[in-house]
C-alpha atoms as a PDB file:
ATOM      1  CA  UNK A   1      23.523   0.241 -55.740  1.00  0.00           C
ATOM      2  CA  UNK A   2      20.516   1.004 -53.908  1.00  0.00           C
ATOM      3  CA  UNK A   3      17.696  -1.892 -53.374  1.00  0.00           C
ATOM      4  CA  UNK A   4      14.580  -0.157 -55.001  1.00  0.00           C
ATOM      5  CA  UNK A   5      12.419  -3.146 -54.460  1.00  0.00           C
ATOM      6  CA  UNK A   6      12.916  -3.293 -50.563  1.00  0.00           C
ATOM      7  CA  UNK A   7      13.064   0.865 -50.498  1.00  0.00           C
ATOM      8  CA  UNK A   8      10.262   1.706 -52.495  1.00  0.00           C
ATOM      9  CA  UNK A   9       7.353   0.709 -51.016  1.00  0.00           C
ATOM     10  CA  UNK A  10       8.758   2.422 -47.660  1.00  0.00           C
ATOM     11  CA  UNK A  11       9.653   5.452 -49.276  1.00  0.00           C
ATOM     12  CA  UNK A  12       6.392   5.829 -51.490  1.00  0.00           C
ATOM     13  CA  UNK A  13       4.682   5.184 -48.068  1.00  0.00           C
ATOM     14  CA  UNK A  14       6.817   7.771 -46.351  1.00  0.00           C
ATOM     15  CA  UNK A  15       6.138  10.178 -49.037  1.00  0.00           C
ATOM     16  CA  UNK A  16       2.788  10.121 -49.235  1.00  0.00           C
ATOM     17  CA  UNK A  17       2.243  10.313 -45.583  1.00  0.00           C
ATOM     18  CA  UNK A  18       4.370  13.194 -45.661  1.00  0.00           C
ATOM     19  CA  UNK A  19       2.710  14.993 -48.666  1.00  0.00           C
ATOM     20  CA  UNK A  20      -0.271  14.420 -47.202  1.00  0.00           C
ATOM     21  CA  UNK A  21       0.728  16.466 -43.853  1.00  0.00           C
ATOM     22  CA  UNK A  22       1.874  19.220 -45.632  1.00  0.00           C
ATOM     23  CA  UNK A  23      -1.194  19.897 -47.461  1.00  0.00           C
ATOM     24  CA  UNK A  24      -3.343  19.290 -44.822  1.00  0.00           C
ATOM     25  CA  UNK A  25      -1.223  22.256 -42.509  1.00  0.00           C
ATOM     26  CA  UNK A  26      -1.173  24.749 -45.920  1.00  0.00           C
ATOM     27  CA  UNK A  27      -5.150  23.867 -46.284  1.00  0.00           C
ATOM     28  CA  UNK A  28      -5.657  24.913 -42.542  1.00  0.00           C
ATOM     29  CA  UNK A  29      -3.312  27.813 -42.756  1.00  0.00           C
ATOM     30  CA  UNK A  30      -5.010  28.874 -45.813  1.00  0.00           C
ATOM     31  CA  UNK A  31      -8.200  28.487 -44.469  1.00  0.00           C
ATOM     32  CA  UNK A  32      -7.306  29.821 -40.891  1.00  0.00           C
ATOM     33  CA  UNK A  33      -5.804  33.053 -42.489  1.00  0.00           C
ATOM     34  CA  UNK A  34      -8.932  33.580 -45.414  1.00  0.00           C
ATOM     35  CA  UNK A  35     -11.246  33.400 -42.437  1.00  0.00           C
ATOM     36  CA  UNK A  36      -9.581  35.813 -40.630  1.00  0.00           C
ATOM     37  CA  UNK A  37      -9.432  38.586 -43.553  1.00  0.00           C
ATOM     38  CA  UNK A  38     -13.339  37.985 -43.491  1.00  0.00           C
ATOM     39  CA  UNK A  39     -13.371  39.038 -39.890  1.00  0.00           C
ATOM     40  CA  UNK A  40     -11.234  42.226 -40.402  1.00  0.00           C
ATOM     41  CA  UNK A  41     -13.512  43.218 -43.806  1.00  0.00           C
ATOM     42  CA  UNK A  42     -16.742  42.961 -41.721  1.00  0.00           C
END
């Protein structure tokens, strides 16, 4: 059996830190890509 109460904490920490880098790259992407459709309209 796994330890949840030692693992936990690390993983939720690990997760969230992770989580949180992939939606800040999609947020640039997103916003690097809808800025550059606004070039190419004008």
């Amino acid at each position: 059996m796994v330890d949840w109460t030692m693992l936990s904490p690390t993983f939720l920490t690990a997760v969230i830190e992770w989580a949180g880098a992939v939606v800040t790259v999609f947020a640039v992407g997103s916003g690097h890509s809808a800025k550059h459709n606004e070039r190419r309209e004008q």
